[in-house]
Protein backbone atom coordinates (compact mmCIF):
# COMPACT_ATOMS: atom_id res chain seq x y z
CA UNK A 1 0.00 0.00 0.00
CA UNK A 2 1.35 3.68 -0.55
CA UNK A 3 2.02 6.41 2.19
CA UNK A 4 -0.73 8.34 1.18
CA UNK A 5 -3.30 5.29 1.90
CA UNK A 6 -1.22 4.27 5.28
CA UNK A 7 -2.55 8.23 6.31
CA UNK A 8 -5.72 7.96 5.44
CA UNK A 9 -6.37 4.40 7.51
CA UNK A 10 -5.16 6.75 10.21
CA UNK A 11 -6.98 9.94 9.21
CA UNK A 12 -10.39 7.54 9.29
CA UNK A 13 -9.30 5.83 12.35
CA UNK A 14 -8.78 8.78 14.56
CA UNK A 15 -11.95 10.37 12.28
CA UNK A 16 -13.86 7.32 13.81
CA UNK A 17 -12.28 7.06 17.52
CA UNK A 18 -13.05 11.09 18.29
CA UNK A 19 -16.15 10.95 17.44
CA UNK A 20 -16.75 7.87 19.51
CA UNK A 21 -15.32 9.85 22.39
CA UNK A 22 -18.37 11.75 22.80
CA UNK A 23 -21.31 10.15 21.18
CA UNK A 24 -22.43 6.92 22.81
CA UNK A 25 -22.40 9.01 26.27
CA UNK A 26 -24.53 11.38 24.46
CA UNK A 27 -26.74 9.28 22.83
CA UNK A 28 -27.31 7.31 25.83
CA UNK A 29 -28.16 10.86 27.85
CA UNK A 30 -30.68 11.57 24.87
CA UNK A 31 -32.52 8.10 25.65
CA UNK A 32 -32.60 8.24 29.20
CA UNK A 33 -32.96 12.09 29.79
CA UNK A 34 -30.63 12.12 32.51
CA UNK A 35 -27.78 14.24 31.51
CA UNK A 36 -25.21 13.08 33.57
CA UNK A 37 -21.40 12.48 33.68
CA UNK A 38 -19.44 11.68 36.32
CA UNK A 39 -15.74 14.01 37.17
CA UNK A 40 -13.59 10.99 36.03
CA UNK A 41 -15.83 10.55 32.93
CA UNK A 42 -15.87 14.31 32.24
CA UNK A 43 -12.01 13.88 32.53
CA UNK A 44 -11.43 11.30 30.86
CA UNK A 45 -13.80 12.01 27.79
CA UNK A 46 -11.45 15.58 27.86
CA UNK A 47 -8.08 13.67 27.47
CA UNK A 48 -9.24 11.24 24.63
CA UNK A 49 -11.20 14.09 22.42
CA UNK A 50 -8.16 16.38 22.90
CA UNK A 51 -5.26 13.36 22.08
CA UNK A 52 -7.38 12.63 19.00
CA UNK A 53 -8.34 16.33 17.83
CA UNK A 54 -4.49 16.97 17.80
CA UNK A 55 -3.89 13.27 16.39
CA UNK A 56 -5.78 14.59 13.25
CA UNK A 57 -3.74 18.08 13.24
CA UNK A 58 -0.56 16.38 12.56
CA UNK A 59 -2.11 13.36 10.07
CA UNK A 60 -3.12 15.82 7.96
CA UNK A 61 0.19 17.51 8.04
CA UNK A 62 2.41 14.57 6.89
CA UNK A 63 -0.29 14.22 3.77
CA UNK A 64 0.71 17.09 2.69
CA UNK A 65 4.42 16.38 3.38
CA UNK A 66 3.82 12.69 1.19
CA UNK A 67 2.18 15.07 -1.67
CA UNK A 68 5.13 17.57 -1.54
CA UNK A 69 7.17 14.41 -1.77
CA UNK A 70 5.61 12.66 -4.48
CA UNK A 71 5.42 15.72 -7.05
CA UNK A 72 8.45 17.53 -6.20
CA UNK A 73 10.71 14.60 -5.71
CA UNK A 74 8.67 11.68 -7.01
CA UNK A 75 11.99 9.66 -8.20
CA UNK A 76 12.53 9.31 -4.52
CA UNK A 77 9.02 9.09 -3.55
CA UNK A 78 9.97 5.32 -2.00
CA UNK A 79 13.10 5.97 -0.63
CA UNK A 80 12.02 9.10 1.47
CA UNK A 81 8.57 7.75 2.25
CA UNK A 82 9.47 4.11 3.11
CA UNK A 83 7.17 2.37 5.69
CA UNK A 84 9.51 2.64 8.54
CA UNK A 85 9.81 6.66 7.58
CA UNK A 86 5.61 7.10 7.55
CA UNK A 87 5.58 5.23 10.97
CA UNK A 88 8.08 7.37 12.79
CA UNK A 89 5.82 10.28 11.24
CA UNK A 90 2.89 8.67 12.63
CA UNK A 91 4.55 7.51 16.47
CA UNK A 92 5.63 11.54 16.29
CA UNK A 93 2.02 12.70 15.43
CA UNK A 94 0.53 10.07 18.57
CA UNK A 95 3.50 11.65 20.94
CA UNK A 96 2.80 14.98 20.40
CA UNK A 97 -1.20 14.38 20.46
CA UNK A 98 -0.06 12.69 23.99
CA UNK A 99 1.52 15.58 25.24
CA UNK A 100 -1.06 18.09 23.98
CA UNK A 101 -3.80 16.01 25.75
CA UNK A 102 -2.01 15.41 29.09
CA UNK A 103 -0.90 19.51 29.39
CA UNK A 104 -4.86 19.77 28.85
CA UNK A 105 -6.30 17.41 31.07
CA UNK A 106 -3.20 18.25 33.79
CA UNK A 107 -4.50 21.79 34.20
CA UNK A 108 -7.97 20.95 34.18
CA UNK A 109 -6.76 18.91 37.35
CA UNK A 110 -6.08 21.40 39.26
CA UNK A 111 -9.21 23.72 38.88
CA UNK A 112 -11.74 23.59 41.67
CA UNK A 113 -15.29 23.58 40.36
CA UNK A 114 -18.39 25.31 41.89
CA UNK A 115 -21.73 23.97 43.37
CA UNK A 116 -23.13 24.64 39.89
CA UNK A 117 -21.42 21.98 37.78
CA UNK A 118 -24.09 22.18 34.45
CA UNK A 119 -22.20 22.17 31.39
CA UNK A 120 -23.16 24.12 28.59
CA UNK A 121 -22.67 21.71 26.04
CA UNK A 122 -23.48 18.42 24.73
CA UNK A 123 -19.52 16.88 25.57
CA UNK A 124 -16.52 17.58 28.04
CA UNK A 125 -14.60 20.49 25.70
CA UNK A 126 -12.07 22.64 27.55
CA UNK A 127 -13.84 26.14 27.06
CA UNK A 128 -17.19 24.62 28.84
CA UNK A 129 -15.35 23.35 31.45
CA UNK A 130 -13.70 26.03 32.39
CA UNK A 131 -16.65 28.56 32.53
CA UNK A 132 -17.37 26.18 36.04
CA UNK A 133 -14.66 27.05 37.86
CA UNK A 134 -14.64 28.81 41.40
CA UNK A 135 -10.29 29.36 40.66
CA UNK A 136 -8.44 31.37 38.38
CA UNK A 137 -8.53 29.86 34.65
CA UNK A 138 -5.70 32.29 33.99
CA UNK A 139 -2.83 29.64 33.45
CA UNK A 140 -5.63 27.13 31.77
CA UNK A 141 -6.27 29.56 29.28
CA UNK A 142 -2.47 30.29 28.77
CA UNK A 143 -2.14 26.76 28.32
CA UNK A 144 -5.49 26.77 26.05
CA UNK A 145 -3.33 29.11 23.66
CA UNK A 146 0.20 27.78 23.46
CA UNK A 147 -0.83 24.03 23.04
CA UNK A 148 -3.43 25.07 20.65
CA UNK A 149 -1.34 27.50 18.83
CA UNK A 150 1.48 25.46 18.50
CA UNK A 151 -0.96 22.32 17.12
CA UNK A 152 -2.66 24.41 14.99
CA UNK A 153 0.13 27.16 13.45
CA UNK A 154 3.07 24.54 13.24
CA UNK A 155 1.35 21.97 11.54
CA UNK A 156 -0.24 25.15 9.23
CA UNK A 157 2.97 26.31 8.53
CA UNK A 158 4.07 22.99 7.37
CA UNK A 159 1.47 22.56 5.27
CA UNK A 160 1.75 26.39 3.48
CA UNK A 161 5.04 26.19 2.66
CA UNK A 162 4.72 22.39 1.45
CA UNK A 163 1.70 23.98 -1.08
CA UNK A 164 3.93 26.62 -1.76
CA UNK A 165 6.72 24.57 -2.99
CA UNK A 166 3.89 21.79 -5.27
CA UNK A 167 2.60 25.22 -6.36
CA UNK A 168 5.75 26.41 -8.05
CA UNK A 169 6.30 22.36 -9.08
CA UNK A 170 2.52 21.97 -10.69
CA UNK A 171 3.31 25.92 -12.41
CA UNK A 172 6.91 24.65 -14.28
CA UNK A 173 4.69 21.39 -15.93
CA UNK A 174 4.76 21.99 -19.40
CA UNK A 175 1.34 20.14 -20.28
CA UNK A 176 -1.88 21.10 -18.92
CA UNK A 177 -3.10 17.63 -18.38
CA UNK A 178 -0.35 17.26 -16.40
CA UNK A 179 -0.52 20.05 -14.13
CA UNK A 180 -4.22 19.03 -13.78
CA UNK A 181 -3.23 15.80 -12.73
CA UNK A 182 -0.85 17.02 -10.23
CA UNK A 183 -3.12 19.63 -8.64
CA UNK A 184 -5.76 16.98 -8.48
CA UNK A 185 -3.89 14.93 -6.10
CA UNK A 186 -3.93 17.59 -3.50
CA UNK A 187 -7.57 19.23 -3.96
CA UNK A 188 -9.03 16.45 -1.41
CA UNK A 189 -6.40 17.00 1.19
CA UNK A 190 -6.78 20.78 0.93
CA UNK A 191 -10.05 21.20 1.21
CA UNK A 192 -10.11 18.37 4.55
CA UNK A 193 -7.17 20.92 5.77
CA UNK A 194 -9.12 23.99 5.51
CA UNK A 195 -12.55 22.33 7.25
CA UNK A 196 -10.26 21.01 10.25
CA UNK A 197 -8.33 23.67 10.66
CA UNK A 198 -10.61 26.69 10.05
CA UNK A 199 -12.93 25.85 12.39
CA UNK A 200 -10.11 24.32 15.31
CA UNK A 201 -8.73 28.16 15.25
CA UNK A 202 -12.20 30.09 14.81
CA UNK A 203 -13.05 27.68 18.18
CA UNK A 204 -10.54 28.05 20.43
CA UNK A 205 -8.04 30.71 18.92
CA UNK A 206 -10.65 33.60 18.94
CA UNK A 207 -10.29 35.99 22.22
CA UNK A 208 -12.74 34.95 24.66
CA UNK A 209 -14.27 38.46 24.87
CA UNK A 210 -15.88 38.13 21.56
CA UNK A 211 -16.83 34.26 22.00
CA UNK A 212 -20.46 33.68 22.77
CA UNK A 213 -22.22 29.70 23.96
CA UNK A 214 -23.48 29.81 20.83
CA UNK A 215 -21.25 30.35 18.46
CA UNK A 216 -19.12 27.45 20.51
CA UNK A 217 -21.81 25.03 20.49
CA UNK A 218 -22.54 25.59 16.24
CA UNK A 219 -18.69 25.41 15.51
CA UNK A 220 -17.91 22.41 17.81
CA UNK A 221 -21.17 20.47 15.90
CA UNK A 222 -19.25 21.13 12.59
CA UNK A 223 -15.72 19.97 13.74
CA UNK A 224 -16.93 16.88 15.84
CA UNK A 225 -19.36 15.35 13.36
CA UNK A 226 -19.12 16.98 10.23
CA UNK A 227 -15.65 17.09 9.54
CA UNK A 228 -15.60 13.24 10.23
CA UNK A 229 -18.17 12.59 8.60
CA UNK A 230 -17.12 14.61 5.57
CA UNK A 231 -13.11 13.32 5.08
CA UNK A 232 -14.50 10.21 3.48
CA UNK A 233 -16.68 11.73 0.74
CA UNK A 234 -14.35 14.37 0.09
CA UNK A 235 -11.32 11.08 -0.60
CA UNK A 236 -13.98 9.06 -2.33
CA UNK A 237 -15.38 11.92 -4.45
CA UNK A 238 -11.85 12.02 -5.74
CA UNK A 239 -11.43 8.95 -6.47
């Protein structure tokens, strides 16, 4: 099998495992009416959404690393993306997801919550949470910003300047057909780039002076469930 079908097993098992984080809980509070969830659960729903949000961040980063490789340097498409090479890319992309989660869920630790424990929302997401505590959020939300920024512009970076380097590839291809060709092995990954990402940085990057329960509720429906739900028609349209 090639690189790029090694990622996406592991784009649609991640796809598959975050959305499970959330949804039998909620389905079973939808049945029963009892919206419920114990501190551990709460906790523990937190680490595993987070560790698999941030999984996704840095999947979608090495397919566009394999795409940079295989039109700018496809004569050593095999040697550079070898199966041992796209599993260290892959135990790197679980590590850092691991060490985005536990910062996360360590902070979250430490908060004391108030009498009124109601979430806002329909899962355990780190904004919600926070809005419950009695403490200062102050290093949480410092947190909130680094390990987001860093999982969100990094990986973006990486991903620009990879485009920017097919780009000028795909523009010195004589033939049309060929430069269609080219750019048509990237239009799938793109556009799954810009749903996950755009909507990860309007969520939690935006101050939260302008946020509103809303707005945070509407955008976390779209990158839960419909991105998910929406990477596999967007491969299989291509194909």
């Amino acid at each position: 099998h090639s690189p790029m079908y090694f990622f996406l097993f592991n784009l649609s098992f991640i796809d598959l495992c975050y959305s499970s984080v959330f949804t039998p809980k909620m389905l079973i509070n939808f049945i029963s009416k009892k919206n419920i969830i114990s501190y551990l659960g709460c906790m523990t729903q937190l680490y595993f959404f987070c560790f698999f949000v941030i999984s996704e961040c840095y999947v979608l980063t090495s397919m566009a690393y394999d795409r940079y490789v295989a039109i700018c340097n496809p004569l050593l498409y095999n040697y550079v993306m070898s199966p041992k090479v796209c599993s260290n890319i892959m135990l790197g992309s679980y590590l850092m997801a691991f060490t985005g989660s536990m910062a996360h869920t360590g902070c979250m630790l430490r908060l004391t919550f108030c009498d009124v424990n109601t979430i806002n929302h329909y899962l355990c997401d780190i904004l919600p949470v926070l809005k419950l505590s009695c403490t200062s959020t102050y290093i949480n939300e410092l947190v909130v910003y680094t390990v987001v920024g860093v999982n969100i512009i990094v990986p973006s970076l990486i991903i620009f300047v990879s485009y920017g380097f097919i780009i000028s590839s795909i523009l010195r291809i004589s033939s049309m057909e060929g430069s269609l060709k080219a750019f048509s092995t990237c239009s799938s990954h793109i556009l799954a780039v810009s749903l996950f990402f755009g909507s990860g940085a309007f969520m939690y990057l935006k101050p939260s002076s302008t946020r509103s329960l809303d707005e945070e509720k509407i955008t976390s429906v779209f990158y839960t469930n419909t991105v998910p739900m929406m990477n596999p028609l967007i491969y299989s349209l291509r194909n």
